[in-house]
Structures are given as C-alpha cells and as structure tokens.
C-alpha atoms as a PDB file:
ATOM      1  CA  UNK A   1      89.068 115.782 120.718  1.00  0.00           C
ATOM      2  CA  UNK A   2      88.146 114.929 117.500  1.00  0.00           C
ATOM      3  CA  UNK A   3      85.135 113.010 116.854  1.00  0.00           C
ATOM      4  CA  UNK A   4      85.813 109.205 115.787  1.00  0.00           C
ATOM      5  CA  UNK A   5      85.924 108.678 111.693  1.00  0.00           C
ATOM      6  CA  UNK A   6      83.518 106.459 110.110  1.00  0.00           C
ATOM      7  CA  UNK A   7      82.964 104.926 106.358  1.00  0.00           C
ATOM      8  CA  UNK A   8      80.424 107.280 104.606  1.00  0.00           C
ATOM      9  CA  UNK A   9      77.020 105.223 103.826  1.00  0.00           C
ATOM     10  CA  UNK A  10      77.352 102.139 101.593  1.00  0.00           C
ATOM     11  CA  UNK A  11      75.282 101.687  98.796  1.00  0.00           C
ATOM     12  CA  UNK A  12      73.843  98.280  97.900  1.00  0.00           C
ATOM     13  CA  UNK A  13      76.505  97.040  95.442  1.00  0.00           C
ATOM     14  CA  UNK A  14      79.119  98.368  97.959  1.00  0.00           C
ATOM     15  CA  UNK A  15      78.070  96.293 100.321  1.00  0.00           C
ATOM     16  CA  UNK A  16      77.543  93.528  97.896  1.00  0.00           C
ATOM     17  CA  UNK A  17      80.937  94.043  96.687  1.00  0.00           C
ATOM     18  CA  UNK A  18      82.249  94.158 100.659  1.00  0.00           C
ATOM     19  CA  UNK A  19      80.666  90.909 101.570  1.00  0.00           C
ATOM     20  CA  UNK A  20      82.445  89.385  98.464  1.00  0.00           C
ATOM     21  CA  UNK A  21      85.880  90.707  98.998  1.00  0.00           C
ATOM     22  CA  UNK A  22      85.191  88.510 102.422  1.00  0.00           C
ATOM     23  CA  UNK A  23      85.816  85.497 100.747  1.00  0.00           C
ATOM     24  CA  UNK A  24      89.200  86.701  98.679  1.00  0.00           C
ATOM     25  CA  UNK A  25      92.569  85.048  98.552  1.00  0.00           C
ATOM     26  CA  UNK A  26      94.280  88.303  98.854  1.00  0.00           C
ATOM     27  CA  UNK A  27      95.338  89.554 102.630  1.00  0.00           C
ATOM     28  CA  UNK A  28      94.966  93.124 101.326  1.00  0.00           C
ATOM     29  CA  UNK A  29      91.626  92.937  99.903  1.00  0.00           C
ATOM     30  CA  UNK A  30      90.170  90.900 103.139  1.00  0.00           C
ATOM     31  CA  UNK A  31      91.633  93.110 105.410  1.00  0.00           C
ATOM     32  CA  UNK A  32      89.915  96.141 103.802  1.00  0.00           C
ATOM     33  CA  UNK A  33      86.395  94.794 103.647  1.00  0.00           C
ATOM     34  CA  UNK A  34      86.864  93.996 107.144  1.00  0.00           C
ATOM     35  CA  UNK A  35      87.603  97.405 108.516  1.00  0.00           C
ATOM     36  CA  UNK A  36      85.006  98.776 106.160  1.00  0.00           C
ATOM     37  CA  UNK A  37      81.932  96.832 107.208  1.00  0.00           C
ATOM     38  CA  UNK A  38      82.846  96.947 110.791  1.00  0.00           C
ATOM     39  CA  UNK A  39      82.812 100.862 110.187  1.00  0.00           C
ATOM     40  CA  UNK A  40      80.007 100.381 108.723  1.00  0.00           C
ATOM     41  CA  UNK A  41      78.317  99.263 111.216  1.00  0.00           C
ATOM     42  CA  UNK A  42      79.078 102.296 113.699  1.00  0.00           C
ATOM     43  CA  UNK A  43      82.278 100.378 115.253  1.00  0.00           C
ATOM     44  CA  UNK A  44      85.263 103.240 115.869  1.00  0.00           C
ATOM     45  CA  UNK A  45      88.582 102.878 114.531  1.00  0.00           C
ATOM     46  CA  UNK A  46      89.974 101.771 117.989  1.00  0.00           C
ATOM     47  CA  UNK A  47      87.604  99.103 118.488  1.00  0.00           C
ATOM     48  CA  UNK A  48      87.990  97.791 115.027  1.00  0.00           C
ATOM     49  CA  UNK A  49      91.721  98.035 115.058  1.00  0.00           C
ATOM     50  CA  UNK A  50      91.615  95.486 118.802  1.00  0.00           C
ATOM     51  CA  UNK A  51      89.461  93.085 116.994  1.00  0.00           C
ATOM     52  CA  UNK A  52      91.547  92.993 113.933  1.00  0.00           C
ATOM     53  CA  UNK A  53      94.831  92.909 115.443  1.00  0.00           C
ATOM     54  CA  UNK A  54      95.948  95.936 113.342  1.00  0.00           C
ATOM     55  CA  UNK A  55      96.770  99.631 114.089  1.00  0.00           C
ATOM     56  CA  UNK A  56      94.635 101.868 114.595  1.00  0.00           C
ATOM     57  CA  UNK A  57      96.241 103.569 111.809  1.00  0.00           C
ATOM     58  CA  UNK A  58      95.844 101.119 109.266  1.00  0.00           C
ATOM     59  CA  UNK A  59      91.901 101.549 109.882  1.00  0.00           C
ATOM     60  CA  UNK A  60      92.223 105.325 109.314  1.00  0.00           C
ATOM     61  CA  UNK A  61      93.849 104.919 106.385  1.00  0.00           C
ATOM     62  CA  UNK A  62      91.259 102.269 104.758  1.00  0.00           C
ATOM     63  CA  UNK A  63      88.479 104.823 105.700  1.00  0.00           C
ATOM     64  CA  UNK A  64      90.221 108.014 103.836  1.00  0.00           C
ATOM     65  CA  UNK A  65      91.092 105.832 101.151  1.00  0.00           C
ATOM     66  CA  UNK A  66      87.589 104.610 100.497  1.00  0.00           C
ATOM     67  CA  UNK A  67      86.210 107.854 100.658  1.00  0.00           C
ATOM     68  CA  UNK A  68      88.692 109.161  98.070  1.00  0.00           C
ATOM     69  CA  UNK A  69      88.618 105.896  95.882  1.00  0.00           C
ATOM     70  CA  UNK A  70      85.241 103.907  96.440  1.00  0.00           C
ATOM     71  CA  UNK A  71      85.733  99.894  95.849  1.00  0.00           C
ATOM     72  CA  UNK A  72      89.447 100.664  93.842  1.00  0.00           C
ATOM     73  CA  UNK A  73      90.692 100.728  97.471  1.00  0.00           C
ATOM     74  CA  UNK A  74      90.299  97.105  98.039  1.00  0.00           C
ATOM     75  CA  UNK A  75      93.215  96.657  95.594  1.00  0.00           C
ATOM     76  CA  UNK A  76      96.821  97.345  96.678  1.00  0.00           C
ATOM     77  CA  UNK A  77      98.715  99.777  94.877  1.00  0.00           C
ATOM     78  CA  UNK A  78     102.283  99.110  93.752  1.00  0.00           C
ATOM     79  CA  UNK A  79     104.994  99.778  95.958  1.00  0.00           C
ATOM     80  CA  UNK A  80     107.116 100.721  93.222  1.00  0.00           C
ATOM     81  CA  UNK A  81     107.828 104.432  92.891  1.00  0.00           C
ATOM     82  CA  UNK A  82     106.837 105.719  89.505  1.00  0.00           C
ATOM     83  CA  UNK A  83     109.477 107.128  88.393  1.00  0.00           C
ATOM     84  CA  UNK A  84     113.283 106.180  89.289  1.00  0.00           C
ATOM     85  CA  UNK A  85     115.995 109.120  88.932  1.00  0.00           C
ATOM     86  CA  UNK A  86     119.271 107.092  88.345  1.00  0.00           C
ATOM     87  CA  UNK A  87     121.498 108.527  90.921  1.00  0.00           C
ATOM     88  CA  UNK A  88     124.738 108.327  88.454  1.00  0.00           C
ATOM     89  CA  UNK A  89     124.441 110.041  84.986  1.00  0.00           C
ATOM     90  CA  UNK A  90     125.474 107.205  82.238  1.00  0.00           C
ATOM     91  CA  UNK A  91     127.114 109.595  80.281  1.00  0.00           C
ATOM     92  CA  UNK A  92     129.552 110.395  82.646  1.00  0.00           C
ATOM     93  CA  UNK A  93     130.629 106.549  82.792  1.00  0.00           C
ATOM     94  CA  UNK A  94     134.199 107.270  80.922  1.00  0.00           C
ATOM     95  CA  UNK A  95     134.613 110.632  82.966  1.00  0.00           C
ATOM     96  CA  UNK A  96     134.615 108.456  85.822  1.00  0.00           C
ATOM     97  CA  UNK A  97     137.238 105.924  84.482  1.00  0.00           C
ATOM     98  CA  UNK A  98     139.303 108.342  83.414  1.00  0.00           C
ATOM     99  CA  UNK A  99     139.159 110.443  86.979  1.00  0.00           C
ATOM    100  CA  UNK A 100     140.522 107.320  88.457  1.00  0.00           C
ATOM    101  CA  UNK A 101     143.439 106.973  86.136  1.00  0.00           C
ATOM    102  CA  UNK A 102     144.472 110.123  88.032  1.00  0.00           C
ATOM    103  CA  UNK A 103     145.837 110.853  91.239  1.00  0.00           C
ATOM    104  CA  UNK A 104     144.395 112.648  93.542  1.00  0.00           C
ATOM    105  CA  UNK A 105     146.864 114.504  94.678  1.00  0.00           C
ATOM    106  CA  UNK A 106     146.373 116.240  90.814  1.00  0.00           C
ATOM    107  CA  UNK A 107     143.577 117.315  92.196  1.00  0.00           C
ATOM    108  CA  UNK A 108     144.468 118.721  95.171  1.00  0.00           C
ATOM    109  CA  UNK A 109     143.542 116.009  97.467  1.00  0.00           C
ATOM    110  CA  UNK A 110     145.855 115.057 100.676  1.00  0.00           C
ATOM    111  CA  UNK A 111     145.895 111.576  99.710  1.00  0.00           C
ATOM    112  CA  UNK A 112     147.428 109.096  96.602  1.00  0.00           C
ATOM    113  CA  UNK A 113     145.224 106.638  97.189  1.00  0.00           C
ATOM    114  CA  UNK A 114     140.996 106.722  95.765  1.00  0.00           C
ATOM    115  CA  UNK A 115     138.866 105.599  98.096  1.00  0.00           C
ATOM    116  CA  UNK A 116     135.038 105.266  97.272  1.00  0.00           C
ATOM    117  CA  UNK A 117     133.755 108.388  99.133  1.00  0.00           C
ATOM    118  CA  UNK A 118     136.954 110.263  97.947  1.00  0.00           C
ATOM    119  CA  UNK A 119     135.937 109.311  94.516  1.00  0.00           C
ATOM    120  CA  UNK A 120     132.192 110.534  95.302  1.00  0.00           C
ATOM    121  CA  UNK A 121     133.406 113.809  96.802  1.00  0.00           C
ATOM    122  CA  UNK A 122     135.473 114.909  93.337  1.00  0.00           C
ATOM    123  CA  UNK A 123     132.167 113.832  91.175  1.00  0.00           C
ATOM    124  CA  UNK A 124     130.213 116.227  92.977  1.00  0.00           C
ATOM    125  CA  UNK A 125     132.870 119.127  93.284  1.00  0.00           C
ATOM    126  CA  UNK A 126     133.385 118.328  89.364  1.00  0.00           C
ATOM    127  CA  UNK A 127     129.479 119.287  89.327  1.00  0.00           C
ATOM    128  CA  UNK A 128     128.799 115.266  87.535  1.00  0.00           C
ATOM    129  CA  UNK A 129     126.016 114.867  89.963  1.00  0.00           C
ATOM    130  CA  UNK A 130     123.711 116.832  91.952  1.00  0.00           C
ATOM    131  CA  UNK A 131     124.541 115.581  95.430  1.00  0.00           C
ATOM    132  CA  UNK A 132     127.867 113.607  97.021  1.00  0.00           C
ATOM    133  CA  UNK A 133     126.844 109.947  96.130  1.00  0.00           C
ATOM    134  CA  UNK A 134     127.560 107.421  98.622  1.00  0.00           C
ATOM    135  CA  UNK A 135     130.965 104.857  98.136  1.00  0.00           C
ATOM    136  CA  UNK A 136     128.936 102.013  97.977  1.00  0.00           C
ATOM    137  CA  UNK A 137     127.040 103.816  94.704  1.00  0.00           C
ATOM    138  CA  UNK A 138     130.385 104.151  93.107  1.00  0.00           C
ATOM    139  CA  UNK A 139     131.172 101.041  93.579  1.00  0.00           C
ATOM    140  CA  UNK A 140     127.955  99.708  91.988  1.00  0.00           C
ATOM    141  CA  UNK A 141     128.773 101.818  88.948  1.00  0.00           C
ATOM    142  CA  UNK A 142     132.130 100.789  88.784  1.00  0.00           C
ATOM    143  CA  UNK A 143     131.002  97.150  88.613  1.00  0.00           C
ATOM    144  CA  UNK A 144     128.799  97.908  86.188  1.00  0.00           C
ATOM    145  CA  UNK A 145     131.395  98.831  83.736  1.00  0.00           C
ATOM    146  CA  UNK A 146     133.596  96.040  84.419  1.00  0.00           C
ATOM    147  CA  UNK A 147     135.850  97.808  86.800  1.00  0.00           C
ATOM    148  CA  UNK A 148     137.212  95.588  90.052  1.00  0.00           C
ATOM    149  CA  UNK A 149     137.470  97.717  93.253  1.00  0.00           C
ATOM    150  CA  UNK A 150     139.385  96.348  96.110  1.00  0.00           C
ATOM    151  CA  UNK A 151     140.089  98.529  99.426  1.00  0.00           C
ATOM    152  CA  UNK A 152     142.971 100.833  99.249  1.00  0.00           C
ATOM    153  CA  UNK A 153     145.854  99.319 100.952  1.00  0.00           C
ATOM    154  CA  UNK A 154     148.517 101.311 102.500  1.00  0.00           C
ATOM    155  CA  UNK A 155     152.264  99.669 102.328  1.00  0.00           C
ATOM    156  CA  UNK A 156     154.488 100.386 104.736  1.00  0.00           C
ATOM    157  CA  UNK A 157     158.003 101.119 103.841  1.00  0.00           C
ATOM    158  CA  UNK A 158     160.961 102.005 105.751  1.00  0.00           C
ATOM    159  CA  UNK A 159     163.454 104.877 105.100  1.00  0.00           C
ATOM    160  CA  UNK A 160     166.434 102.209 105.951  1.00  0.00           C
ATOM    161  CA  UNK A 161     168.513 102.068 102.607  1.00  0.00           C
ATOM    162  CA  UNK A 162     168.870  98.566 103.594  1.00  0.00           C
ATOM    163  CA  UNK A 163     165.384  97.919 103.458  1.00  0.00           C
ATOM    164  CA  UNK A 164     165.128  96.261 100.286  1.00  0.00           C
ATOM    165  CA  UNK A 165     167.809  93.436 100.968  1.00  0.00           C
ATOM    166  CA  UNK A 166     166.703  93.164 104.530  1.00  0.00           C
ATOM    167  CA  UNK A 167     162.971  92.212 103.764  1.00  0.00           C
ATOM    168  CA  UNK A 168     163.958  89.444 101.041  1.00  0.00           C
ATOM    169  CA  UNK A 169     165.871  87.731 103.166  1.00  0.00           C
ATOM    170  CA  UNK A 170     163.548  87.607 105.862  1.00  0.00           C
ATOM    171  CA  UNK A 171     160.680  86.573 103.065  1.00  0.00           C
ATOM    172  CA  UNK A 172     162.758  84.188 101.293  1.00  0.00           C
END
C-alpha cells in the first residue's frame, strides 16, 4: 500500500496566498485552497475528499498539480485543446462536389444512390483524408458550402408496362 500523498511544506506567502483564495468568487480557485490547506494540515486525501464532497481523485490531482505548478494551480486551465486538426482538408471542397456529381456505381460501388458514409468511404479510398470520416462530418462540410443533403430515397417502380397510366389515375 502506498503511503497517503500530502502537499509539500507551504511557505509563508503560500499560505498567505491559500487563505486568500478562501474568499474567491471562482469555484475552481476555492476548491483548490481547500484541499491544499486541509493537506496541509496532515489530513489524507480520503478524509479531505468526505469533507469536501469531492473525489478522492480530484484531491490527488490538486496535490500533483501544486507540486508541479506552485500557486498557478489555483487557476483553471482552458479546456480548449491547443491545437484543432480540421478533420476535412478545405482544399478538397470542389473534389468533393464534383465526386457527388458522379455515380457511384462509376466507381464501382453496388449502389446509385450517395449516402453520407458511402460518400466518407470513397474520400478515404481516394486517399482525401487520413481516416473514414463519419456521415454526419460530410454533411457538416457539405453545408458549409451551400450544398442541401436530404436522405436518399428509394422509389419503387413496377415492371408492369402499364404502370405509368395505372398510377395517374389512381393519383389523380
């Protein structure tokens, strides 16, 4: 069993700076000075965690943070990620539009009719993006350049050469 994990020493203006952070309108900030003067004063994680009504987790991860950080722990970090990969390549925008001027059957695909996924599928076996994109990405790109996308709709048609005259008079 390891042995329980506690905040290294405080110095004065530490503690100074704790005491303050008491008294702060942010969540985040209070939360942290909490766990880190109850540490402080020899409490385990466990106990602190039961009279703070958090995880046991959370306190662990205050304690590392301090250690690695000091008092630029009390602030929360952004939850944004730093850097965004755009999952579709812009400058494959009018490939795209062109690919569904096709058929798929060109392409050696069982079906006439593009579907979303079918559409992701080709991209990726064309090599246009690393990894099979989801429908509901190419549909978001598709919007973006001003493209409507409804469901594909199969029609039913019979083989009766009467068909035709059949069906308008029983539509009218």
């Amino acid at each position: 069993m390891r042995p329980p994990l506690f905040v290294r020493p405080l110095s004065a203006v530490e503690r100074v700076a704790l005491r303050q952070g008491l008294r702060s309108p942010d969540a985040f900030t209070l939360r942290r000075c909490q766990i880190l003067l109850a540490s402080a004063r020899g409490q385990p994680p466990a106990r602190v965690a039961a009279a703070l009504g958090c995880g046991t987790q959370t306190v662990r991860d205050a304690l590392h943070a301090f250690a690695a950080e000091g008092l630029g722990c009390l602030r929360a970090k952004p939850k944004t990620p730093k850097t965004i990969h755009a999952a579709w390549p812009a400058s494959r925008d009018d490939d795209l539009r062109a690919l569904l001027h096709q058929s798929p059957r060109s392409l050696g695909k069982p079906t006439s009719l593009w579907t979303l996924p079918l559409a992701a599928r080709v991209c990726h076996e064309k090599g246009w993006t690393p990894r099979v994109l989801s429908g509901e990405t190419i549909r978001r790109v598709l919007k973006r350049l001003g493209v409507g996308w409804k469901r594909a709709k199969h029609w039913l048609v019979s083989p009766d050469p009467a068909y035709a005259r059949k069906k308008s008079c029983a539509t009218g």
